[in-house]
PDB file of N, CA and C in Angstrom:
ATOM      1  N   UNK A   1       0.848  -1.171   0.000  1.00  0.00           N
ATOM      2  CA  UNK A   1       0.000   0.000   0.000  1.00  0.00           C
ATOM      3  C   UNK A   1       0.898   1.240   0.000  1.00  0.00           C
ATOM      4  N   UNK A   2       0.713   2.412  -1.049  1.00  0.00           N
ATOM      5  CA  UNK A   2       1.456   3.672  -0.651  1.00  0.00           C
ATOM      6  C   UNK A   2       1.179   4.270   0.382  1.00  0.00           C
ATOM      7  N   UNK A   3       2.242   4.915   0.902  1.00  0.00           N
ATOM      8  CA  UNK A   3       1.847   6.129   1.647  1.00  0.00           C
ATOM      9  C   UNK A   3       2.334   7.643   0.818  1.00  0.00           C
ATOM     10  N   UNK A   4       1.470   8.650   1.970  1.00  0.00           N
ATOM     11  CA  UNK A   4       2.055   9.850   1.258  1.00  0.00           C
ATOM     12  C   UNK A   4       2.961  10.843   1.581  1.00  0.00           C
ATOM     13  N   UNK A   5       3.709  11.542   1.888  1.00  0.00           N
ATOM     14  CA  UNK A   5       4.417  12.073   2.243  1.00  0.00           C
ATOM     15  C   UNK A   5       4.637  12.761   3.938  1.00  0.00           C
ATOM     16  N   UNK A   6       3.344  12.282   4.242  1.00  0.00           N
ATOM     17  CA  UNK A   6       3.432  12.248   5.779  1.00  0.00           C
ATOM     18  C   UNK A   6       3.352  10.897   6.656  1.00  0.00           C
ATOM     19  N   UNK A   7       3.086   9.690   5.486  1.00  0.00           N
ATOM     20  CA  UNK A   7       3.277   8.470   6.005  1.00  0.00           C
ATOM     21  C   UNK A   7       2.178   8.144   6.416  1.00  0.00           C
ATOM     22  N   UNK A   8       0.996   8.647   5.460  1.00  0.00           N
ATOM     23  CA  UNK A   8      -0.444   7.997   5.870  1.00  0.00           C
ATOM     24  C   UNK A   8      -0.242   7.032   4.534  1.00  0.00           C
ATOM     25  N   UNK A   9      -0.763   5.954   4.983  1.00  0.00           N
ATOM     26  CA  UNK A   9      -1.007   4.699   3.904  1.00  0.00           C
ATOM     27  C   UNK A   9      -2.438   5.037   3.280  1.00  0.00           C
ATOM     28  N   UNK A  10      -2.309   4.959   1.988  1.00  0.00           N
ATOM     29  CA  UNK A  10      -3.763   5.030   1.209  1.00  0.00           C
ATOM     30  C   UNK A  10      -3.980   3.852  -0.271  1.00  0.00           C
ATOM     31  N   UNK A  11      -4.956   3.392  -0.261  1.00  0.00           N
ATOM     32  CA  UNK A  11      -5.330   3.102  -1.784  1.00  0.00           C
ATOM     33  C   UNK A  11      -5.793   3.729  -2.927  1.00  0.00           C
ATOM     34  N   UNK A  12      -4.968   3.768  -4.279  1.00  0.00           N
ATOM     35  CA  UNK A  12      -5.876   4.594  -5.080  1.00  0.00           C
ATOM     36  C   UNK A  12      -7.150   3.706  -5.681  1.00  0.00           C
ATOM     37  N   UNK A  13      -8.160   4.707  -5.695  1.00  0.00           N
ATOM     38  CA  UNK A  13      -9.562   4.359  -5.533  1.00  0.00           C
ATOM     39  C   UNK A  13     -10.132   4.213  -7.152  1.00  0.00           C
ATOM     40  N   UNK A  14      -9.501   5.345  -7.349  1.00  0.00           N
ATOM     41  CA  UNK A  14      -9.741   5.866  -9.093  1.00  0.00           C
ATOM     42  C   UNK A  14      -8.943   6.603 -10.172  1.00  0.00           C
ATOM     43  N   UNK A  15      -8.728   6.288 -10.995  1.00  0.00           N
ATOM     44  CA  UNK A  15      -7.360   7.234 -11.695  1.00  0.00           C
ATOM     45  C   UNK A  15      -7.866   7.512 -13.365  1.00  0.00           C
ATOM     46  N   UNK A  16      -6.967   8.578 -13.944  1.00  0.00           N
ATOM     47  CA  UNK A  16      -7.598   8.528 -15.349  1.00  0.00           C
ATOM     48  C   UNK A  16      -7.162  10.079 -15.676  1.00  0.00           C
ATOM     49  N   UNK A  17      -7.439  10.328 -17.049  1.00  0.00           N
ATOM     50  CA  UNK A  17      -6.823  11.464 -17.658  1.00  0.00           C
ATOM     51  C   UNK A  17      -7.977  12.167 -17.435  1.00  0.00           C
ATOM     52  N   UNK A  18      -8.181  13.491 -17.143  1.00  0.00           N
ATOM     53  CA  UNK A  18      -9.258  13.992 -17.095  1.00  0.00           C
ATOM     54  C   UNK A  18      -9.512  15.473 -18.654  1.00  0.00           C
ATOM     55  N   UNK A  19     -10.328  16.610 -19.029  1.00  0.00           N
ATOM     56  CA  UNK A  19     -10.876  16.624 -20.243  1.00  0.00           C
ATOM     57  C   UNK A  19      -9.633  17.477 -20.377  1.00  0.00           C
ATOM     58  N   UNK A  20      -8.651  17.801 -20.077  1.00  0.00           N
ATOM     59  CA  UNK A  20      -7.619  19.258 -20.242  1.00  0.00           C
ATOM     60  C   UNK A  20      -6.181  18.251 -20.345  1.00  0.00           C
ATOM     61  N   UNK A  21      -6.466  16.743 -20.473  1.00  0.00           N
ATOM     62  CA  UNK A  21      -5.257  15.798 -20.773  1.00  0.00           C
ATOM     63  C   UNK A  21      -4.261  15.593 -19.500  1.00  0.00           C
ATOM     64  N   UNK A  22      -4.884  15.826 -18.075  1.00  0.00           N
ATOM     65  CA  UNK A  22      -4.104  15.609 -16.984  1.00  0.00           C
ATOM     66  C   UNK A  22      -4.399  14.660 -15.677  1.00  0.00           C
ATOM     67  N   UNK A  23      -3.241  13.770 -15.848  1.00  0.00           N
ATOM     68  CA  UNK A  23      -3.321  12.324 -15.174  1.00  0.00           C
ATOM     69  C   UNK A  23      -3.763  12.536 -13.628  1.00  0.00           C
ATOM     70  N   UNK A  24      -5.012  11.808 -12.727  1.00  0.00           N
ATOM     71  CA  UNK A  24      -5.615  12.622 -11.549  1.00  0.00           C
ATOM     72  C   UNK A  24      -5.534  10.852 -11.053  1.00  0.00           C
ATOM     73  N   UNK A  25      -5.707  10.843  -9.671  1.00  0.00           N
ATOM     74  CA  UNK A  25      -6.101   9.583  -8.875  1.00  0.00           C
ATOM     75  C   UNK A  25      -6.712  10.159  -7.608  1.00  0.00           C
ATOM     76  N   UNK A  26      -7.517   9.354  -7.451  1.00  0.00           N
ATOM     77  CA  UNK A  26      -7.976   9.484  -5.610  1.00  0.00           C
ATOM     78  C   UNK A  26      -7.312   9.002  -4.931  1.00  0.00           C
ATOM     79  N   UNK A  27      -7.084   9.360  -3.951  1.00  0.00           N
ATOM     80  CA  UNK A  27      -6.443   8.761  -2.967  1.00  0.00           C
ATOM     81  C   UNK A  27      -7.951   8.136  -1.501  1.00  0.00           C
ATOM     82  N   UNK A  28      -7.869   7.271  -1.294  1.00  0.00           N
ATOM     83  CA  UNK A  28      -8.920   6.241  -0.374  1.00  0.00           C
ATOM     84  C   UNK A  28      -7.762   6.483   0.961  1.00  0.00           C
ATOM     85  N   UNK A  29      -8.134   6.979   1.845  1.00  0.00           N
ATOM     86  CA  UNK A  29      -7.140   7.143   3.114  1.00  0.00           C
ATOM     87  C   UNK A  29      -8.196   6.056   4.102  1.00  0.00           C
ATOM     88  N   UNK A  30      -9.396   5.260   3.507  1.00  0.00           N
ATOM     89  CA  UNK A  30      -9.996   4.425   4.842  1.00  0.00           C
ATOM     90  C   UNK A  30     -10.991   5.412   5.600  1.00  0.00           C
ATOM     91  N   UNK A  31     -11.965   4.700   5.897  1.00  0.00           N
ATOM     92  CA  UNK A  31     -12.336   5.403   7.149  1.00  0.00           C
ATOM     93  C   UNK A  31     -11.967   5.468   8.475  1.00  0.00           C
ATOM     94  N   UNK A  32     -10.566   5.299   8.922  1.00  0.00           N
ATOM     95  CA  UNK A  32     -10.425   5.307   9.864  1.00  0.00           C
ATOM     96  C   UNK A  32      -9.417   6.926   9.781  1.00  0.00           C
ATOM     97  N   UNK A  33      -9.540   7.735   8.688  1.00  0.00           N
ATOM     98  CA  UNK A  33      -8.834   9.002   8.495  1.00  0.00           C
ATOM     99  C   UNK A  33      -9.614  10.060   9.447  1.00  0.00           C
ATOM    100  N   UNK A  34      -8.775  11.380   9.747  1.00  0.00           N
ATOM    101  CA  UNK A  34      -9.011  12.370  10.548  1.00  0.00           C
ATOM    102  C   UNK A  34     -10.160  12.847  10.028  1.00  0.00           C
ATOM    103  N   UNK A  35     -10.046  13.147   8.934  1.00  0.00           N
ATOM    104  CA  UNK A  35     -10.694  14.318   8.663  1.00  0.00           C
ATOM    105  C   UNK A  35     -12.070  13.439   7.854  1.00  0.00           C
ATOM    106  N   UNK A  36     -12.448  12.184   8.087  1.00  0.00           N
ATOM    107  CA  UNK A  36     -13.321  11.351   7.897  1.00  0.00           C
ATOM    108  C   UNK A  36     -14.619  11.137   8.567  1.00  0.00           C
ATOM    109  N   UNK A  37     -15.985  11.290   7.504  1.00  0.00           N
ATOM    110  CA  UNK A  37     -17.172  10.906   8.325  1.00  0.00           C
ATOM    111  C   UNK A  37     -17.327   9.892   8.148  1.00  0.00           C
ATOM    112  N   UNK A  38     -17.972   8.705   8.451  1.00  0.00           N
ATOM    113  CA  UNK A  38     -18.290   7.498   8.080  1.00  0.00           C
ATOM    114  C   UNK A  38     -19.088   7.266   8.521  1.00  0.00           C
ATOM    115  N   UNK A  39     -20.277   6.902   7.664  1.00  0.00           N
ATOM    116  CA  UNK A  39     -21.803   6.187   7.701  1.00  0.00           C
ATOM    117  C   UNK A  39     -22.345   5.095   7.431  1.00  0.00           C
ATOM    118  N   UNK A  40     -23.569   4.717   8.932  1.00  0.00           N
ATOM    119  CA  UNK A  40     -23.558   3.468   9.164  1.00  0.00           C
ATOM    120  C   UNK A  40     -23.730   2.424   7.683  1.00  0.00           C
ATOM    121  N   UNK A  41     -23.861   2.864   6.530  1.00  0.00           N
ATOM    122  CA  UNK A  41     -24.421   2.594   4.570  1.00  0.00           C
ATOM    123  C   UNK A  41     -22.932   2.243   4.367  1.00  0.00           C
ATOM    124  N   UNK A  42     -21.803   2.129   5.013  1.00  0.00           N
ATOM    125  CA  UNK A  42     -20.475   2.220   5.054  1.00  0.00           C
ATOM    126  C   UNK A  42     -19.932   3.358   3.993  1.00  0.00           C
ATOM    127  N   UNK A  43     -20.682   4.165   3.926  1.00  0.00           N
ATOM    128  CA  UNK A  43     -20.121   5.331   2.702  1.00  0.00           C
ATOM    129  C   UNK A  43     -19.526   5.954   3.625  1.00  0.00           C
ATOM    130  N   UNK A  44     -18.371   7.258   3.328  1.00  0.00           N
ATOM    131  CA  UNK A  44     -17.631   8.032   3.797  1.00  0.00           C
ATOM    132  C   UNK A  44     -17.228   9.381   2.939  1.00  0.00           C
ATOM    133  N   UNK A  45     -16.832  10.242   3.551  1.00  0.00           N
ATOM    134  CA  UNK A  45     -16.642  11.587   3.343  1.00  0.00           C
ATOM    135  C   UNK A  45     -16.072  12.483   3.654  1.00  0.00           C
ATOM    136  N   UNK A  46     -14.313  12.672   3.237  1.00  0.00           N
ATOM    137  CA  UNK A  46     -13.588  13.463   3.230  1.00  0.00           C
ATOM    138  C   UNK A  46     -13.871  15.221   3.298  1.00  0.00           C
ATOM    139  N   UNK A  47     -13.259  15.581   3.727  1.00  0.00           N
ATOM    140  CA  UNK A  47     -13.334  17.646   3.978  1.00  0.00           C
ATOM    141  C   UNK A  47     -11.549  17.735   4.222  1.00  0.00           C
ATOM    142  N   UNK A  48     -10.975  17.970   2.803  1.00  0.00           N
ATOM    143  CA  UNK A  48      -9.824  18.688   3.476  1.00  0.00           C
ATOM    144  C   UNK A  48      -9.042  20.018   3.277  1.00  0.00           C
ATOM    145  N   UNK A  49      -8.148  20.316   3.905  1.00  0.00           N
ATOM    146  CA  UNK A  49      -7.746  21.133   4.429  1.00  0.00           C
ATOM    147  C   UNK A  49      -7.686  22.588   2.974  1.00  0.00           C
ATOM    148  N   UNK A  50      -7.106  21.575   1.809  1.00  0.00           N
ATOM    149  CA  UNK A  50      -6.849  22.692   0.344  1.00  0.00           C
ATOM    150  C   UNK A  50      -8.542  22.912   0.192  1.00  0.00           C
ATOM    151  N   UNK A  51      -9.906  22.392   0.706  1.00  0.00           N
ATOM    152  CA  UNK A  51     -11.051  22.550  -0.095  1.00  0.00           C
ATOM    153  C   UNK A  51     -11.166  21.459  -0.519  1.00  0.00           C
ATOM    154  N   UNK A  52     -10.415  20.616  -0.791  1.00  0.00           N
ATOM    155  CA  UNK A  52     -11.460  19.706  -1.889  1.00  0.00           C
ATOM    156  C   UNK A  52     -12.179  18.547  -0.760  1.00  0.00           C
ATOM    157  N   UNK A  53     -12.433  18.015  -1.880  1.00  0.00           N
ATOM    158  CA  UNK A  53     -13.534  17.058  -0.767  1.00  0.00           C
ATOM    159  C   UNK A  53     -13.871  15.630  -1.854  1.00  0.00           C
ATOM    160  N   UNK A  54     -13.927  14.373  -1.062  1.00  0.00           N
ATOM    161  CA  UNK A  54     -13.934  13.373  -1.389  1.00  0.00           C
ATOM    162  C   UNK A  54     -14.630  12.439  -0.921  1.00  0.00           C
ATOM    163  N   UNK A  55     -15.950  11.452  -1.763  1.00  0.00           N
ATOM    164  CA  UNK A  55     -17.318  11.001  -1.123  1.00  0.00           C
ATOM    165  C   UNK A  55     -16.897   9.638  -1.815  1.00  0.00           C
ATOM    166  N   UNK A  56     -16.879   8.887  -1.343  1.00  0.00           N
ATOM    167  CA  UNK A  56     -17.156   7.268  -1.979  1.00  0.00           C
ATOM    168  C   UNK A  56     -18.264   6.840  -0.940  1.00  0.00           C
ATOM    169  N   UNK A  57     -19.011   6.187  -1.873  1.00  0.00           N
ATOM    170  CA  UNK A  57     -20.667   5.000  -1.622  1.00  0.00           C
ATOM    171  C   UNK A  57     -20.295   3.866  -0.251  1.00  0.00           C
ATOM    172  N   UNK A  58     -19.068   3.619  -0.563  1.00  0.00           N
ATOM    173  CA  UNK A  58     -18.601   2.331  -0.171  1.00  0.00           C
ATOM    174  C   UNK A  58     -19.003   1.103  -1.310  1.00  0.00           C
ATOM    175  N   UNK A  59     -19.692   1.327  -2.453  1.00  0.00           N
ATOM    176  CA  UNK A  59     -20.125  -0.109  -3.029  1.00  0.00           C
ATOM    177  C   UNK A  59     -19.712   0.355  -4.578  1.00  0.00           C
ATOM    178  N   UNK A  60     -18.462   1.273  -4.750  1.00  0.00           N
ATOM    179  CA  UNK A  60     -17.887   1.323  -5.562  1.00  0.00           C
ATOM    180  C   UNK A  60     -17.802   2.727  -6.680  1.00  0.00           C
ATOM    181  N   UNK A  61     -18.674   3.617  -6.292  1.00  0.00           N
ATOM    182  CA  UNK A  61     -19.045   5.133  -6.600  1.00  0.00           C
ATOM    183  C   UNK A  61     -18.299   5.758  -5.353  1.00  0.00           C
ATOM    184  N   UNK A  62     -17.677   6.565  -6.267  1.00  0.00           N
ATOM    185  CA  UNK A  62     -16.568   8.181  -5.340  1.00  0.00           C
ATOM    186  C   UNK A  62     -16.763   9.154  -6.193  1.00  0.00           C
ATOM    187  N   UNK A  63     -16.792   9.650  -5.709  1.00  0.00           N
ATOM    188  CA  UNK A  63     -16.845  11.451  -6.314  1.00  0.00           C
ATOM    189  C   UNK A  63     -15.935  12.203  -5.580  1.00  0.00           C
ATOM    190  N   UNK A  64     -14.437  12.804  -6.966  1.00  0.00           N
ATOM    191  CA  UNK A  64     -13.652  13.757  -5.828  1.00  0.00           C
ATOM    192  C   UNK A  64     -13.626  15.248  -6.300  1.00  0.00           C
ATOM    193  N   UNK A  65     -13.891  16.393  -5.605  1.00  0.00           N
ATOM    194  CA  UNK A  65     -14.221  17.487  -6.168  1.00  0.00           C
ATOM    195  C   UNK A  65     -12.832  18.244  -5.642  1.00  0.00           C
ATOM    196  N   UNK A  66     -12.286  19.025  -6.830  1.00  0.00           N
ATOM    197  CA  UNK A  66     -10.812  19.544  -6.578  1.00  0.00           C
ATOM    198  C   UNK A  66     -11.139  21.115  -5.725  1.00  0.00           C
ATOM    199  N   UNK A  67     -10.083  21.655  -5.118  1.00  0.00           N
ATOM    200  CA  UNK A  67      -9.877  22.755  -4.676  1.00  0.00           C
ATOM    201  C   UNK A  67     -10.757  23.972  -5.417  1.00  0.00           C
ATOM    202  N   UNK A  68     -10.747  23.581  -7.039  1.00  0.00           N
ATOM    203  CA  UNK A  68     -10.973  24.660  -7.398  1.00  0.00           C
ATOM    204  C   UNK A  68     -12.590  24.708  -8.317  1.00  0.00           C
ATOM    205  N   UNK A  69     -13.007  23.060  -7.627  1.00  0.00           N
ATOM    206  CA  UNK A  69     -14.670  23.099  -7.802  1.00  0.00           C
ATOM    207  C   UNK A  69     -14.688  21.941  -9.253  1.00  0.00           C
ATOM    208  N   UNK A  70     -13.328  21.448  -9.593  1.00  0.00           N
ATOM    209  CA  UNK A  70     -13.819  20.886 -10.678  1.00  0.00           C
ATOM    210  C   UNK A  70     -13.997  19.046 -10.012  1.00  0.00           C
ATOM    211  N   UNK A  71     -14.810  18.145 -10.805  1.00  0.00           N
ATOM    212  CA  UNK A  71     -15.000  17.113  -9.832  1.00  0.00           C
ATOM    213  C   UNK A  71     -15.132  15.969 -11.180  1.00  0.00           C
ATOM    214  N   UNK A  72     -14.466  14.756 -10.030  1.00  0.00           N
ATOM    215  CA  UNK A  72     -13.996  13.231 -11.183  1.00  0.00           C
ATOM    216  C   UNK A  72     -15.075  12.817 -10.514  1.00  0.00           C
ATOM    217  N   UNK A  73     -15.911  12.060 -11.408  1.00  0.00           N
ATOM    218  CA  UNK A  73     -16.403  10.654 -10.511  1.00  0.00           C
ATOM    219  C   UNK A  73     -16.157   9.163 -10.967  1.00  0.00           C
ATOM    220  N   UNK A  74     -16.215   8.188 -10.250  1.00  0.00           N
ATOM    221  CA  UNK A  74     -15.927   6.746 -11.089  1.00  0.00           C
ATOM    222  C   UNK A  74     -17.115   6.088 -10.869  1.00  0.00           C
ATOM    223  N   UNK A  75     -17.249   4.953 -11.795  1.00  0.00           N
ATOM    224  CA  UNK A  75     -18.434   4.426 -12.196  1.00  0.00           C
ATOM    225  C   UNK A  75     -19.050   3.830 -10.656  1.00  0.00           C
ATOM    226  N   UNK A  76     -20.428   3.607 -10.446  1.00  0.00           N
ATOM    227  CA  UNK A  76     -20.823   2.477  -9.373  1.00  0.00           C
ATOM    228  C   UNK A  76     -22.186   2.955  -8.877  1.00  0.00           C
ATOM    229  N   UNK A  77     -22.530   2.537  -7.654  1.00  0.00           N
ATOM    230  CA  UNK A  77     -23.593   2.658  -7.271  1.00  0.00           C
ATOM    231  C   UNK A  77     -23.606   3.692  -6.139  1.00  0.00           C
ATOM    232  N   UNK A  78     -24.500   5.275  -6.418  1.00  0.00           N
ATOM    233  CA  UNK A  78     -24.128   6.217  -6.174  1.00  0.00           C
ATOM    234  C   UNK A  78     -25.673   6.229  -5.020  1.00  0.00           C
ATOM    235  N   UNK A  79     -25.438   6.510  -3.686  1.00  0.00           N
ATOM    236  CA  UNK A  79     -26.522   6.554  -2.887  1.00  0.00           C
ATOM    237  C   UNK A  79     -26.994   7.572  -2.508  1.00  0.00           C
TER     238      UNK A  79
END
């Protein structure tokens, strides 16, 4: 599993070129992360610190919305 430069371990969740030709991934830090809500549907929901913000279903739908409002989503079942 990577970690990131502060030595939190994460999985990438989702990756892909996005419409301006630039390579993006999520990073999945778990729900056991700080800045993590987690709901009893096992979905979860990032708030961090630059603005952006990051929602996965738990059953395979994430949605990550960047700092500056623009947002990836990957395929699945969105609740």
């Amino acid at each position: 599993m990577p970690k990131d430069n502060y030595g939190n371990s994460y999985d990438i969740s989702s990756s892909g070129t996005n419409d301006q030709g630039k390579h993006y991934c999520s990073r999945d830090y778990g729900s056991d992360a700080s800045n993590s809500n987690s709901n009893s549907d096992g979905s979860y929901y990032y708030s961090n610190s630059d603005g952006s913000t990051y929602y996965n279903s738990g059953d395979g739908y994430s949605n990550y919305t960047s700092p500056s409002g623009q947002s990836y989503q990957s395929s699945g079942n969105q609740k």
